[in-house]
Protein backbone atom coordinates (compact mmCIF):
# COMPACT_ATOMS: atom_id res chain seq x y z
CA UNK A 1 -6.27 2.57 -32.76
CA UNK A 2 -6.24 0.94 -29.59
CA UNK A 3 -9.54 -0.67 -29.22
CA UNK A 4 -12.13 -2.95 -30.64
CA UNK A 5 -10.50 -1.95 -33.96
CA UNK A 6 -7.40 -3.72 -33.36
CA UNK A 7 -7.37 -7.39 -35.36
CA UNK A 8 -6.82 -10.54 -33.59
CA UNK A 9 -4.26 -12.75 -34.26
CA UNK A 10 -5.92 -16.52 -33.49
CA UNK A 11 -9.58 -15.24 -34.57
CA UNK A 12 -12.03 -13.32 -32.86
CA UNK A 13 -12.83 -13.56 -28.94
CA UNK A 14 -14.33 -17.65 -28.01
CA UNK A 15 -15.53 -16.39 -24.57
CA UNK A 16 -17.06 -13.18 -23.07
CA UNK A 17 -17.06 -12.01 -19.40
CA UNK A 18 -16.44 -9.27 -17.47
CA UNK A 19 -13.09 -8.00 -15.93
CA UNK A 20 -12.28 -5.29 -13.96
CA UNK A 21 -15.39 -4.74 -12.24
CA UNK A 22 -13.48 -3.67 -9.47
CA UNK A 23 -10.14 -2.88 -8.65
CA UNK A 24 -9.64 -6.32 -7.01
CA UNK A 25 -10.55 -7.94 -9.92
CA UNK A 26 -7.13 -6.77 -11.49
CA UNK A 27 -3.79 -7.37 -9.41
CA UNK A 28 -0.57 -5.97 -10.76
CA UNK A 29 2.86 -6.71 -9.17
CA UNK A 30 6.49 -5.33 -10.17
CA UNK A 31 9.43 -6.79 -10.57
CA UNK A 32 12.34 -4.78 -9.92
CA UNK A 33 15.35 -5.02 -10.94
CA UNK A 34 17.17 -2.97 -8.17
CA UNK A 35 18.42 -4.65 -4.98
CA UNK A 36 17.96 -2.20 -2.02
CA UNK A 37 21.66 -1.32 -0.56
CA UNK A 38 20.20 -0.15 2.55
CA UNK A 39 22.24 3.22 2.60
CA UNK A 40 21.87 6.09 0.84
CA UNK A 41 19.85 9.52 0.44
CA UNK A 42 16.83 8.05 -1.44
CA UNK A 43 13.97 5.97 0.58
CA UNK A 44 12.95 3.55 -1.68
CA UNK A 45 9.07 2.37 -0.80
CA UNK A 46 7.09 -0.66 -2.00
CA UNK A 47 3.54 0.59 -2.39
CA UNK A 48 0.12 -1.16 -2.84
CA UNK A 49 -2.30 1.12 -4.27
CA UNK A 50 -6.07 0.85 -5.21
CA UNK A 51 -7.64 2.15 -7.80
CA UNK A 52 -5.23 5.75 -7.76
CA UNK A 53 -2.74 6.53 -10.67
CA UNK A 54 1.20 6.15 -10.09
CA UNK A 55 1.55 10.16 -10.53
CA UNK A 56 -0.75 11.01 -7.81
CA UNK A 57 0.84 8.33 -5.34
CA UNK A 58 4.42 10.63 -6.12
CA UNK A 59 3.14 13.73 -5.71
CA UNK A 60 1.65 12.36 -2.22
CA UNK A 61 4.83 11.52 -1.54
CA UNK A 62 6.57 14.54 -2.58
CA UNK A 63 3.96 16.54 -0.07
CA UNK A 64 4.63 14.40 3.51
CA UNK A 65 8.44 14.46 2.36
CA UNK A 66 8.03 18.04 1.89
CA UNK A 67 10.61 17.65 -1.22
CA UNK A 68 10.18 18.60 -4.67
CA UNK A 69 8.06 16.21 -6.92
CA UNK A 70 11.06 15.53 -9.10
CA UNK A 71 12.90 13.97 -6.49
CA UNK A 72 10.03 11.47 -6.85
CA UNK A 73 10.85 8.65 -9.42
CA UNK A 74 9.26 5.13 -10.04
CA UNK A 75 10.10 2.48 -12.26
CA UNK A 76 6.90 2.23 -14.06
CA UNK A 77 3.37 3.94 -14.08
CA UNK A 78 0.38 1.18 -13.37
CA UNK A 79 -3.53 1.06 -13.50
CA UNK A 80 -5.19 3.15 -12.15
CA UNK A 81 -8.23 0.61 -11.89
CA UNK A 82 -6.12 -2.34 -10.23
CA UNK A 83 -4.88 -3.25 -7.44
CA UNK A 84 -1.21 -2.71 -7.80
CA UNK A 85 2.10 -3.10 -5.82
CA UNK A 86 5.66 -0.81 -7.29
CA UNK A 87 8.38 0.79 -5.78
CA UNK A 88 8.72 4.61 -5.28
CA UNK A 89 12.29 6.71 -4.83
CA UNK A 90 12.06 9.65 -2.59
CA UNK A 91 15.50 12.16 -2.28
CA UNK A 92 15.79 12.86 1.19
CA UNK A 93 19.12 14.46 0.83
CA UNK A 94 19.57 15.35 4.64
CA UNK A 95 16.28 15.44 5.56
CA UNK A 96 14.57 13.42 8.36
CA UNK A 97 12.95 10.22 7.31
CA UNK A 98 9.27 10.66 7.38
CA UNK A 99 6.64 8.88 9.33
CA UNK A 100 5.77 6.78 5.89
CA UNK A 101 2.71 4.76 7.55
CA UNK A 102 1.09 8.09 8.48
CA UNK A 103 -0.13 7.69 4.64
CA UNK A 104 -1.79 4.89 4.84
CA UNK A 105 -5.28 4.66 3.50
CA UNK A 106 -8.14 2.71 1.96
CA UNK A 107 -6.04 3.45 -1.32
CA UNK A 108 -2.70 2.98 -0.29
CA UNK A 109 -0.39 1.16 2.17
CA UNK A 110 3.37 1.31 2.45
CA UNK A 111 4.47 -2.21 2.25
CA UNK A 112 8.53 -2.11 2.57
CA UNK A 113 10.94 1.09 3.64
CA UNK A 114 14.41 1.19 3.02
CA UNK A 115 17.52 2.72 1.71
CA UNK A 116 19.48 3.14 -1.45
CA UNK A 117 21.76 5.15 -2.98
CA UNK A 118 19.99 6.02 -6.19
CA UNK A 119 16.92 7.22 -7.57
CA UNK A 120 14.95 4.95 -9.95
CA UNK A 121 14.82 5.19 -13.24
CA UNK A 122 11.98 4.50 -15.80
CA UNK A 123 11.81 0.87 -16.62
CA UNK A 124 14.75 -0.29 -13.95
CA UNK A 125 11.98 -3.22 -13.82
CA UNK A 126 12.40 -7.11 -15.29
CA UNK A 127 8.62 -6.79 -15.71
CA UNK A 128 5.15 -7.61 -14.16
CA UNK A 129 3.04 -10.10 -12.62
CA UNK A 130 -0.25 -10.05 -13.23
CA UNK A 131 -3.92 -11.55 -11.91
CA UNK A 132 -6.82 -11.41 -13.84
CA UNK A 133 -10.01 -12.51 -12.37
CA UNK A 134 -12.88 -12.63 -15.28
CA UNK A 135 -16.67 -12.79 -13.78
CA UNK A 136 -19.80 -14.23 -15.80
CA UNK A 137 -17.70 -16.20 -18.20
CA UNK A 138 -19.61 -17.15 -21.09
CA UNK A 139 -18.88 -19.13 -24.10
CA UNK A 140 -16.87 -22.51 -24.98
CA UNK A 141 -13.83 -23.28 -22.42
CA UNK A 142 -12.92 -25.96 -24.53
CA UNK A 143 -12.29 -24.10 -27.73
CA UNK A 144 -10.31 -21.17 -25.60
CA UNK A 145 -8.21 -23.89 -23.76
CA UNK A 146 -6.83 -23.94 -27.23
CA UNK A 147 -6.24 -20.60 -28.09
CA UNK A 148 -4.20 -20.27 -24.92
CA UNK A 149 -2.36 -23.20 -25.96
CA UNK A 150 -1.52 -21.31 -29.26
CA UNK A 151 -0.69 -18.23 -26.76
CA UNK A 152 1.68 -20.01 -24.51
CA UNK A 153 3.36 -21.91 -27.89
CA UNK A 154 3.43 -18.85 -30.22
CA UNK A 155 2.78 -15.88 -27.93
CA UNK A 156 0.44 -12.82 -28.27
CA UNK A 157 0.54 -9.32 -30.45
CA UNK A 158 1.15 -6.71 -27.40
CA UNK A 159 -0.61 -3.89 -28.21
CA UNK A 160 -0.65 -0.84 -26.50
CA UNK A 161 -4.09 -1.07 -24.03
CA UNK A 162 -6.31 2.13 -23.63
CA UNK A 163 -4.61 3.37 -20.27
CA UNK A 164 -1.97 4.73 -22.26
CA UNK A 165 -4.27 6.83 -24.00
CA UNK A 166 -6.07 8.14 -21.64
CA UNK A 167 -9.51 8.81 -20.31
CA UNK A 168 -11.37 9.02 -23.50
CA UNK A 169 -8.14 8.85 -25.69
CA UNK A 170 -7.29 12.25 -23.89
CA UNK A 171 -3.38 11.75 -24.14
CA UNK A 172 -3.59 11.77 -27.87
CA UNK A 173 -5.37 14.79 -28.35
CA UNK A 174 -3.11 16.40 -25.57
CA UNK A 175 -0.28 15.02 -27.86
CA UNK A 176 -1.81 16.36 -31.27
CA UNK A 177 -2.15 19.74 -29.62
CA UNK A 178 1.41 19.41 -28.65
CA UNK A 179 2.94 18.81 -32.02
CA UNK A 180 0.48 21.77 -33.41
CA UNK A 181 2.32 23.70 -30.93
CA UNK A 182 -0.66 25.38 -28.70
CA UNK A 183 0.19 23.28 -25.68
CA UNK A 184 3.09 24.90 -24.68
CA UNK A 185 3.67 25.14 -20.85
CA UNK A 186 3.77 21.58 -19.83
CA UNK A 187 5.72 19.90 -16.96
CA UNK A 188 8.82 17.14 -18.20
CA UNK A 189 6.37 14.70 -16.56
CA UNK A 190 3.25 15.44 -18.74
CA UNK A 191 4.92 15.97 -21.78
CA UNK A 192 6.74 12.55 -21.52
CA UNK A 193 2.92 11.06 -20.90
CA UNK A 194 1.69 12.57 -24.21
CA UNK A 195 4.76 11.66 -26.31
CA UNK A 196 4.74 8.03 -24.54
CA UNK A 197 1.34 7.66 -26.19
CA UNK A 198 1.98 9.20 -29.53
CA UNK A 199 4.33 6.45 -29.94
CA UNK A 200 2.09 3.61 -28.47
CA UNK A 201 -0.54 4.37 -30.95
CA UNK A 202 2.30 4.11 -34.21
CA UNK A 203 3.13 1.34 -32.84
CA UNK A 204 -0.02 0.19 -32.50
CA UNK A 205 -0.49 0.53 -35.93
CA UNK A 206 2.59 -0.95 -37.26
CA UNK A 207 1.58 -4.35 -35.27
CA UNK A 208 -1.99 -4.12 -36.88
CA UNK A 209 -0.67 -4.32 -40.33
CA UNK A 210 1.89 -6.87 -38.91
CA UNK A 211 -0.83 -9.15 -37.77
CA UNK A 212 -3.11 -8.91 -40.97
CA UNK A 213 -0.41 -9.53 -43.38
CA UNK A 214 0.74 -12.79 -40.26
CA UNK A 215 3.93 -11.24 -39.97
CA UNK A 216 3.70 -10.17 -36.28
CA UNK A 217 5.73 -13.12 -34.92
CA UNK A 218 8.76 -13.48 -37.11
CA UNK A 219 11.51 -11.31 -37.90
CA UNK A 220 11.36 -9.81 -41.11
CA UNK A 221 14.64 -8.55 -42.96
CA UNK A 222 16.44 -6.26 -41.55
CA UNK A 223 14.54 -6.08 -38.34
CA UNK A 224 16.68 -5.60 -35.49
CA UNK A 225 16.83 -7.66 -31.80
């Protein structure tokens, strides 16, 4: 369930257009949460990538550092079909710092180098900022004027979106196989991927039901915050 399937909280869709035609079209930046120290054994690196997952970025990383791939942490993972700007950790531990702009590419740039004396941890982030652009919009901007008026007032259900699940919903059936027990041999990294979206689709389900019944935006007994 994390599709057309999923029911809307303000009624169905007022508009239609096109996003995401290209990776311009969707602009991601992160906000971190750590302030660089400017000493230390990791690098830390702001990135800009286009249209190349977060993984493949740290295992680049891990190659022209000539370190292990775990000593290669980020904050968050982002789209792979955006246009998206995060910050990388790389253990250096004695080593010489790398020529980091030798990497540069159509795909990639390094934006900011520096120094710290930790590695980042998953979700050391305050959030994201994001840009949408949305081509051949069709429909009554009027009538969805209001419905982002109810957004802004009341907010929005956040479900889970399909790049947690994979090309094709691939990271679920990776995870099914995994809890049947014939995917076995699996690095910490992937395994973490197809747990992340075992839970994403629960909890995709629980908001579902949340949002039919008109529950989804008030605390219900016992809930905790």
């Amino acid at each position: 369930m994390y599709g057309s399937d999923l029911p809307y909280a303000f009624g169905g869709p007022l508009c239609s257009g096109v996003i995401r035609s290209t990776p311009g079209d969707f602009r991601v930046d992160e906000i971190s949460v750590v302030t660089p120290d400017g000493t230390g054994e990791h690098a830390l690196l702001q990135i800009e990538k286009r249209g190349t997952n977060t993984d493949w970025v740290a295992g680049l990383l891990a190659r022209h550092a000539g370190v292990p791939r775990r000593d290669v942490s980020y904050a968050g993972m982002k789209d792979r079909n955006a246009v998206t700007r995060q910050w990388f950790s790389v253990r250096l531990a004695g080593r010489p710092e790398p020529a980091w702009q030798v990497i540069d590419s159509d795909t990639l740039r390094v934006l900011v180098v520096t120094r710290h004396g930790r590695k980042l941890r998953t979700g050391a982030l305050k959030g994201n900022r994001f840009e949408l652009r949305i081509r051949d919009l069709a429909g009554d901007p009027g009538a969805l004027d209001e419905t982002l008026s109810q957004l802004s007032e009341q907010g929005m259900p956040n479900y889970y979106g399909e790049q947690r699940f994979g090309h094709n919903g691939e990271n679920l059936e990776r995870a099914q196989m995994l809890f049947a027990g014939s995917l076995k041999r699996l690095r910490r990294h992937q395994r973490g991927i197809y747990l992340s979206a075992a839970r994403a689709m629960l909890f995709n389900q629980v908001l579902a039901q949340r949002v039919k019944d008109g529950s989804w935006n008030r605390l219900l007994p016992g809930e905790r915050v």
